[in-house]
Every structure is written in structure tokens, then in C-alpha cells.
PDB file of N, CA and C in Angstrom:
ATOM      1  N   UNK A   1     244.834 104.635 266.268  1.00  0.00           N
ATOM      2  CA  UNK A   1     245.032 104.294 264.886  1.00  0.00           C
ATOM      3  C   UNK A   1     244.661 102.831 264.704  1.00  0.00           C
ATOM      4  N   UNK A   2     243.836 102.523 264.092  1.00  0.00           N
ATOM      5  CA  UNK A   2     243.209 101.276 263.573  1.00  0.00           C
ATOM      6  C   UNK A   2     243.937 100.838 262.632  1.00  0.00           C
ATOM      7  N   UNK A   3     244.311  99.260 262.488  1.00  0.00           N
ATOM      8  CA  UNK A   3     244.900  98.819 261.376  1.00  0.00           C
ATOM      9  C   UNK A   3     243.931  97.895 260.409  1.00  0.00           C
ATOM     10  N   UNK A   4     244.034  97.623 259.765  1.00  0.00           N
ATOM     11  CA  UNK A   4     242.558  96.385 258.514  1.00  0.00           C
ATOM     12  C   UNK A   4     243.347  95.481 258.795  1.00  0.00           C
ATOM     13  N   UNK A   5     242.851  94.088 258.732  1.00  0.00           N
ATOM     14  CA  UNK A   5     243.708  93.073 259.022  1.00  0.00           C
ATOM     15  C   UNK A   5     242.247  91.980 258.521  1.00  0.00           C
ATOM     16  N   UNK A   6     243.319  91.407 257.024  1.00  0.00           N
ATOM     17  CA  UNK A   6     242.411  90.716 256.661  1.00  0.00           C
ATOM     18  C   UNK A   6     242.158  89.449 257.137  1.00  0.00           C
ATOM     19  N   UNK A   7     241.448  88.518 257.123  1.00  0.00           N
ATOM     20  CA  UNK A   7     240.615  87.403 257.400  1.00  0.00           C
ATOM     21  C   UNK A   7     241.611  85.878 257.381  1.00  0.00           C
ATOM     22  N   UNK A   8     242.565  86.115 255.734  1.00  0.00           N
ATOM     23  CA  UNK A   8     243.156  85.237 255.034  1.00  0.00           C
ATOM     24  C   UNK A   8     244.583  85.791 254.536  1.00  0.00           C
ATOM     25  N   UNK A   9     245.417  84.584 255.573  1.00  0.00           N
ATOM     26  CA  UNK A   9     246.898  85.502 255.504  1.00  0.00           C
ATOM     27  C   UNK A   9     247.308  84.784 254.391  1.00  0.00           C
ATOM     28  N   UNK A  10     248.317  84.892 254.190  1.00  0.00           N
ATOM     29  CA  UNK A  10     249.483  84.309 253.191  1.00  0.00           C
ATOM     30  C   UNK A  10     250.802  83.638 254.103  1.00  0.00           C
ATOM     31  N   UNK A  11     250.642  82.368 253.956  1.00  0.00           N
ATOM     32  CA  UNK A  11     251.753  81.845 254.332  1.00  0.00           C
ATOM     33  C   UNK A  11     252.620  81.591 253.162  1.00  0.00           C
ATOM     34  N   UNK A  12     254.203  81.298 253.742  1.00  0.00           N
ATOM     35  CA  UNK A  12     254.833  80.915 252.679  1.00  0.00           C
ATOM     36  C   UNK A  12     254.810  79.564 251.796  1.00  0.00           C
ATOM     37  N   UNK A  13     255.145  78.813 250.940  1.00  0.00           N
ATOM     38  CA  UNK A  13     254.444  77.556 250.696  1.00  0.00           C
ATOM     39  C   UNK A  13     255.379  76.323 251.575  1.00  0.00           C
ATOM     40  N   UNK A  14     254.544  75.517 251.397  1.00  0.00           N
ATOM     41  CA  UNK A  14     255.289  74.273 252.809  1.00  0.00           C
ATOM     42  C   UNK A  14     256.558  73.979 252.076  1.00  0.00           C
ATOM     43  N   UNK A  15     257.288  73.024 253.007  1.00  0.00           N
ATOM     44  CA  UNK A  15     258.869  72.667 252.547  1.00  0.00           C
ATOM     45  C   UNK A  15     258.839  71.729 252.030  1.00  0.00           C
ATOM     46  N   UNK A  16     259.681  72.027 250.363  1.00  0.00           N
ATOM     47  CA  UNK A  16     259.801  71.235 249.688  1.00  0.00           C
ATOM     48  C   UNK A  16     259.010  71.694 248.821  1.00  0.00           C
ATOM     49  N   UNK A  17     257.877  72.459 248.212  1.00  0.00           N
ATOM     50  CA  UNK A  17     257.118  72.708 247.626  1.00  0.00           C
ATOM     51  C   UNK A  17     257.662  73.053 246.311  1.00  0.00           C
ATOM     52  N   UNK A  18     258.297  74.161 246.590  1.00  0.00           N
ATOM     53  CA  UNK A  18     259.013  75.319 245.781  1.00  0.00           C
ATOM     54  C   UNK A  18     259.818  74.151 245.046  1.00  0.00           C
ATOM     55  N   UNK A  19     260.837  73.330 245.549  1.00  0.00           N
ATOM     56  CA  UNK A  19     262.165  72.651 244.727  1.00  0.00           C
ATOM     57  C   UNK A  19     261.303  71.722 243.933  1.00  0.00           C
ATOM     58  N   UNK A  20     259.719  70.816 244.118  1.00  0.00           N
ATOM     59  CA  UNK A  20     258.869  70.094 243.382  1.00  0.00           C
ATOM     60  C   UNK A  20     258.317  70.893 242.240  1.00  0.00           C
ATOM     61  N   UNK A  21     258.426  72.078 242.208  1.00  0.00           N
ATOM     62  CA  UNK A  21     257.985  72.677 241.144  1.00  0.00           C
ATOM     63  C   UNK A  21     259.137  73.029 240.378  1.00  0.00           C
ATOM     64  N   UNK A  22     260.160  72.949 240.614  1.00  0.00           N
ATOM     65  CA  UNK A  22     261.810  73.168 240.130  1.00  0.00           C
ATOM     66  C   UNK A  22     261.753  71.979 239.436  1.00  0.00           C
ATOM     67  N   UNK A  23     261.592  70.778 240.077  1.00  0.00           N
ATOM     68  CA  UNK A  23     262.119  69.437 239.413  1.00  0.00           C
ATOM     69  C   UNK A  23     260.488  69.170 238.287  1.00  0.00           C
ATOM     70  N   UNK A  24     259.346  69.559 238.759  1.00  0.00           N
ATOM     71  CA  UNK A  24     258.402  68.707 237.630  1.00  0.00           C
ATOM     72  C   UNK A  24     258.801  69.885 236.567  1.00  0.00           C
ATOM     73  N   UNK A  25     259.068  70.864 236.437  1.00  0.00           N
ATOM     74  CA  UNK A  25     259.062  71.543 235.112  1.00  0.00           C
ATOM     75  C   UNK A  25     260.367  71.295 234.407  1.00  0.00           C
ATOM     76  N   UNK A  26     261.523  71.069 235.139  1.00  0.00           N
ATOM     77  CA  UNK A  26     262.548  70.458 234.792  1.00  0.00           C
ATOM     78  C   UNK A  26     262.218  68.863 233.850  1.00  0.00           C
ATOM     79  N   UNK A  27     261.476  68.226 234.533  1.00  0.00           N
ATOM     80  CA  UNK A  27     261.436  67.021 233.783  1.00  0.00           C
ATOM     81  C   UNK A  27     260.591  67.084 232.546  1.00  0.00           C
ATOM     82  N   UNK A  28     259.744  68.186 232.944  1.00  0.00           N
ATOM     83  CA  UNK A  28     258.887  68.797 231.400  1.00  0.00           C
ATOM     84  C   UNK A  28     259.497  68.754 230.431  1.00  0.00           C
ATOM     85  N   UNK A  29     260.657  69.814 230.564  1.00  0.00           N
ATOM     86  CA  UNK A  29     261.227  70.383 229.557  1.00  0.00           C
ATOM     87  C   UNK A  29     262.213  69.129 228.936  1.00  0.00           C
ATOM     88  N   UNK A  30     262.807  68.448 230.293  1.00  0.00           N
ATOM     89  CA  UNK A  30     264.027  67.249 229.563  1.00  0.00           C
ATOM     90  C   UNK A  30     262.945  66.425 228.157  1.00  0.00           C
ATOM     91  N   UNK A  31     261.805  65.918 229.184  1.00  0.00           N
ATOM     92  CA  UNK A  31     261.004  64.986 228.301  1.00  0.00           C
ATOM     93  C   UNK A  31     260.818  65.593 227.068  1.00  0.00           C
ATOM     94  N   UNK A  32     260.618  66.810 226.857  1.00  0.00           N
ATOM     95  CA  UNK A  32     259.997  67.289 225.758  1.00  0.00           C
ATOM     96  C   UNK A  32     261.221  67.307 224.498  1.00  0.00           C
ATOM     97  N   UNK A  33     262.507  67.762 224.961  1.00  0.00           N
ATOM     98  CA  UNK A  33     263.076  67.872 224.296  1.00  0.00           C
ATOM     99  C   UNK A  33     264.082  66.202 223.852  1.00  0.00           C
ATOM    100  N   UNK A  34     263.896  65.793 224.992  1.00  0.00           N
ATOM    101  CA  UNK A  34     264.340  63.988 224.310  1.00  0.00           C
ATOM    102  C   UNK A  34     263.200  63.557 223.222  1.00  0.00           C
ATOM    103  N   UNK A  35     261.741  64.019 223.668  1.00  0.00           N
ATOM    104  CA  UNK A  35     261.019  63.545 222.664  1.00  0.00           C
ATOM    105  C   UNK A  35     261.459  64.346 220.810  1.00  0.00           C
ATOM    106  N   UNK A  36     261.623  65.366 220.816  1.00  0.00           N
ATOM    107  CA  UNK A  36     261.827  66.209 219.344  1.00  0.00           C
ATOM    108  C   UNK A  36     263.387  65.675 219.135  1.00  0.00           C
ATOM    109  N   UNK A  37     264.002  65.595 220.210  1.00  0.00           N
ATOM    110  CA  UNK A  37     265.405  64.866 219.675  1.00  0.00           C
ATOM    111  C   UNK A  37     265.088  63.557 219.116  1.00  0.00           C
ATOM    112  N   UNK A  38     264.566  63.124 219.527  1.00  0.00           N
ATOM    113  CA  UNK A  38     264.336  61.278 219.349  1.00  0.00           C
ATOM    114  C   UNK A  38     263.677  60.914 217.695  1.00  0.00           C
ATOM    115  N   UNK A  39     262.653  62.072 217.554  1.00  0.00           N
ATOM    116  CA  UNK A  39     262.090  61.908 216.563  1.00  0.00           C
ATOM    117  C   UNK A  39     262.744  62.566 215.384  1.00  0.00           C
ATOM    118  N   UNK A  40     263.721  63.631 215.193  1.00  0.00           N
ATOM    119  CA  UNK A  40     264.757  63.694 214.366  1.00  0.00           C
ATOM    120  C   UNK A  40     265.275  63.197 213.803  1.00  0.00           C
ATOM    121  N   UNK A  41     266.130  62.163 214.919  1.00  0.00           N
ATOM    122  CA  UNK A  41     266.965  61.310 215.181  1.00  0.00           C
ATOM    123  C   UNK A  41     266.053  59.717 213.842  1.00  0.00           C
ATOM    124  N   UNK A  42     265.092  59.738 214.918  1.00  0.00           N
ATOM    125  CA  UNK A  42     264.351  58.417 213.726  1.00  0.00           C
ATOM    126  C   UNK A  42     264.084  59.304 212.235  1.00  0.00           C
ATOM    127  N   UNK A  43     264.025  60.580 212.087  1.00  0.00           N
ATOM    128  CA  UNK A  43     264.001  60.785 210.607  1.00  0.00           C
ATOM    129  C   UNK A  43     265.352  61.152 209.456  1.00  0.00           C
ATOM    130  N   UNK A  44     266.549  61.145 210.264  1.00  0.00           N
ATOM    131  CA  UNK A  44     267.479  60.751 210.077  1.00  0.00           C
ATOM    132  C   UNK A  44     267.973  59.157 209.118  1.00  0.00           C
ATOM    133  N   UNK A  45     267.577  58.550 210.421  1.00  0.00           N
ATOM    134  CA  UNK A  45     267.956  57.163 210.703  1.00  0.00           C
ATOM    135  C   UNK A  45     266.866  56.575 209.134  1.00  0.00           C
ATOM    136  N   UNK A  46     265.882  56.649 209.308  1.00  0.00           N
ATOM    137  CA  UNK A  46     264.397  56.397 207.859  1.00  0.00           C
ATOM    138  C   UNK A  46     265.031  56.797 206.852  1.00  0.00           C
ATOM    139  N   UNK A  47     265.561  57.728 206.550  1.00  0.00           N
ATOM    140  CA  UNK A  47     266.524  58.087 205.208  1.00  0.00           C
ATOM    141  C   UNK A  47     267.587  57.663 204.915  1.00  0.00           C
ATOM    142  N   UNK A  48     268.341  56.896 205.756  1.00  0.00           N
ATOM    143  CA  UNK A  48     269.098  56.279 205.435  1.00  0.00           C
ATOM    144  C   UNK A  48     270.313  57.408 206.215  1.00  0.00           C
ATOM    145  N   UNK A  49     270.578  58.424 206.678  1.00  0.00           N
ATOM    146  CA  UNK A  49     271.803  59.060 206.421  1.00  0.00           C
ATOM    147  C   UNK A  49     271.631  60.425 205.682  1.00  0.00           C
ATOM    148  N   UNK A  50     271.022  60.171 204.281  1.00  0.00           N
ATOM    149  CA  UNK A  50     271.712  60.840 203.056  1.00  0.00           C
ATOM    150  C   UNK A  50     271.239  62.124 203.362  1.00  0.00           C
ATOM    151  N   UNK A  51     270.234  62.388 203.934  1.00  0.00           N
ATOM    152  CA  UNK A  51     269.823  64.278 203.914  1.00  0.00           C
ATOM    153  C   UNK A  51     269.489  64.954 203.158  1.00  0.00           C
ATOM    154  N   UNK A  52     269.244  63.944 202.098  1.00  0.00           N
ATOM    155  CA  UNK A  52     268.820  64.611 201.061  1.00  0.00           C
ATOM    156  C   UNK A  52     267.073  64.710 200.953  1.00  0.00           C
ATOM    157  N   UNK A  53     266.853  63.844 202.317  1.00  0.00           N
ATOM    158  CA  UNK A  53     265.193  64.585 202.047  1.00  0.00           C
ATOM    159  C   UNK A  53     264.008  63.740 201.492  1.00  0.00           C
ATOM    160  N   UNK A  54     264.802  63.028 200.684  1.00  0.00           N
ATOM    161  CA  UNK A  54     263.949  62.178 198.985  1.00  0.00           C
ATOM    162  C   UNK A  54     262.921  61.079 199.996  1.00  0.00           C
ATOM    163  N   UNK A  55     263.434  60.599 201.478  1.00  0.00           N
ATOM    164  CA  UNK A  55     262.708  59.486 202.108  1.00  0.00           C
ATOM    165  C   UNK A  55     263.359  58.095 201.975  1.00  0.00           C
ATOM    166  N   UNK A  56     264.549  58.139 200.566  1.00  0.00           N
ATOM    167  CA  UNK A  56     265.095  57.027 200.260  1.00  0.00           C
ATOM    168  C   UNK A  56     266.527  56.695 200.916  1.00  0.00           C
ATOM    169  N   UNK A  57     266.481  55.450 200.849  1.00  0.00           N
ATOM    170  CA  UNK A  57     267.493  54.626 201.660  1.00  0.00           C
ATOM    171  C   UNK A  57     268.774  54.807 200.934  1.00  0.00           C
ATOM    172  N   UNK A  58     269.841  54.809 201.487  1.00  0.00           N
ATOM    173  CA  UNK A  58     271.168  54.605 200.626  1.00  0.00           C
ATOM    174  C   UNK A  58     271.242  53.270 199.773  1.00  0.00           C
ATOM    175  N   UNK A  59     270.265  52.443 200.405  1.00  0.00           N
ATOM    176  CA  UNK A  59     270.919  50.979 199.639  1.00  0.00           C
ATOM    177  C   UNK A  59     269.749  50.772 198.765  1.00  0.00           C
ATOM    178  N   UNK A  60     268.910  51.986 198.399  1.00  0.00           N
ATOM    179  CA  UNK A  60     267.436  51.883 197.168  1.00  0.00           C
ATOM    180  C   UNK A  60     268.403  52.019 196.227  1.00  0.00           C
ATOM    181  N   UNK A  61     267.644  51.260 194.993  1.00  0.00           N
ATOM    182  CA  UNK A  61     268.009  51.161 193.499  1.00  0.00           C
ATOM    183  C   UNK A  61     268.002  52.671 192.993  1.00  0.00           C
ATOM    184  N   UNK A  62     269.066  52.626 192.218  1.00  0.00           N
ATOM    185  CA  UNK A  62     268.974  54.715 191.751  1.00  0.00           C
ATOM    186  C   UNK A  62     268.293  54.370 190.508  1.00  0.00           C
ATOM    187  N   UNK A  63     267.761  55.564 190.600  1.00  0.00           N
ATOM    188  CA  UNK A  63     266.912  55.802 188.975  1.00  0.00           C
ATOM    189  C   UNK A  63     267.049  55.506 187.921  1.00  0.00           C
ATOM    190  N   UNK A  64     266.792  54.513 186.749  1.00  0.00           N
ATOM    191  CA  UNK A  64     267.274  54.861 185.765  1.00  0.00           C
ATOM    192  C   UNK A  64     267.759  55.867 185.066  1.00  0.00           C
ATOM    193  N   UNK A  65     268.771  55.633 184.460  1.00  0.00           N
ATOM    194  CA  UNK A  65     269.781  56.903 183.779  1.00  0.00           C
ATOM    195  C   UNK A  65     269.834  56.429 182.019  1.00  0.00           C
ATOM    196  N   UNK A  66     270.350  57.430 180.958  1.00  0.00           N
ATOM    197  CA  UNK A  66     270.399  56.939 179.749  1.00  0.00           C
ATOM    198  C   UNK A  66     271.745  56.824 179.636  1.00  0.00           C
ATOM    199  N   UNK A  67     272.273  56.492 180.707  1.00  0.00           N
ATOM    200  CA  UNK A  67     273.836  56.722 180.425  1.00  0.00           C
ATOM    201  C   UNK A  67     273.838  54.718 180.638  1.00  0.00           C
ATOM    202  N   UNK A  68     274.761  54.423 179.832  1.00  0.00           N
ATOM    203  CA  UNK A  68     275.463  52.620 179.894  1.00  0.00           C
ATOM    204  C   UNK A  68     276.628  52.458 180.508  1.00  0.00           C
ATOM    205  N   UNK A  69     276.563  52.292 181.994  1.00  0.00           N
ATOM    206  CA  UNK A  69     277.939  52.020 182.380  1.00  0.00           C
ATOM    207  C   UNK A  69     279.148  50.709 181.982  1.00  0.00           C
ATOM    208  N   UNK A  70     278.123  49.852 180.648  1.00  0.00           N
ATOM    209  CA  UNK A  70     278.868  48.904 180.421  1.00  0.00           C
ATOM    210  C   UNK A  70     280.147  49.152 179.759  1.00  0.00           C
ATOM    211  N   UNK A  71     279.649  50.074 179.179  1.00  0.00           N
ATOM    212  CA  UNK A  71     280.730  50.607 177.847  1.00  0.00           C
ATOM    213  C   UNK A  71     280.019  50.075 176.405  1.00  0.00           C
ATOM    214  N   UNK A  72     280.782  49.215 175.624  1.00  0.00           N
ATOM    215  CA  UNK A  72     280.801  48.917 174.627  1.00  0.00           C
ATOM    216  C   UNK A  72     280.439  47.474 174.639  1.00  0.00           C
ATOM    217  N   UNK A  73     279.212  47.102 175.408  1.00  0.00           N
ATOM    218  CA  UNK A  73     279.092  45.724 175.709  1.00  0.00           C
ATOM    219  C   UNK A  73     277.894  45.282 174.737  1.00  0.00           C
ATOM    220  N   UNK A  74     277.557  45.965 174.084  1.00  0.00           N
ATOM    221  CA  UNK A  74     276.164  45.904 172.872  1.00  0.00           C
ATOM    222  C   UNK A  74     277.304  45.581 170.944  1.00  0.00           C
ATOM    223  N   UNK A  75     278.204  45.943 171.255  1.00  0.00           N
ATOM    224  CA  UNK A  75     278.969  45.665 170.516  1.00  0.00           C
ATOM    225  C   UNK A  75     279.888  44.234 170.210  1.00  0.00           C
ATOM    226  N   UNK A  76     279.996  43.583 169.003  1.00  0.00           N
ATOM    227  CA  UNK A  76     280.655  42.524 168.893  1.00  0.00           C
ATOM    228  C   UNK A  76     282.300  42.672 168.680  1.00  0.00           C
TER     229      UNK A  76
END
């Protein structure tokens, strides 16, 4: 009984190999996700807080309104 016996074996991979491919995809993923955290974080921070989206700062001038918070200060 003849066996085939190819040319080009398969070894297992050298030591240490396997856990370097554990840690670079590990650091992939950390980096990637500190990066989308980070940049959140600065579009957060650019708005001031408010969440409302608008791009504007809490401490921007609000819109003019037709409302007079003086009261009755046009009056003598």
C-alpha cells in the first residue's frame, strides 16, 4: 500500500506568532475605537454641551426675539 506524501508540509506557526496576531488586531480595534470616541467627544465639546445640533456655543448671542424683556422701559 503506497501512501502520496506531498512535497510541502505544514508546520504549525513559530512561537509567539499566534499571540502577535492577538495583540496587533487588538490594538486595531482599541485605536479605532479611541479614534470615533475622540471625535464625538470633540463634537460634543464644539457645541458647546447643548445637543442640540445647531453647531452653536452656549455662550453665542440668542436670536433676536419680538418679545422686550425690559418691560415697560419705552415708557415715561
Amino acid at each position: 500500500m503506497a501512501f502520496a506524501y506531498s512535497n510541502s508540509s505544514s508546520f504549525p506557526p513559530k512561537r509567539g506568532q499566534i499571540k502577535a496576531q492577538i495583540f496587533e488586531s487588538l490594538a486595531k480595534t482599541v485605536v479605532s475605537r479611541a479614534s470615533k470616541l475622540g471625535k464625538a467627544v470633540g463634537r460634543i465639546i464644539g457645541e458647546g454641551g447643548s445637543g442640540s445640533g445647531s453647531g452653536g456655543s452656549a455662550s453665542s448671542t440668542p436670536p433676536p426675539s419680538a418679545y422686550n424683556s425690559d418691560g415697560n422701559s419705552d415708557v415715561s
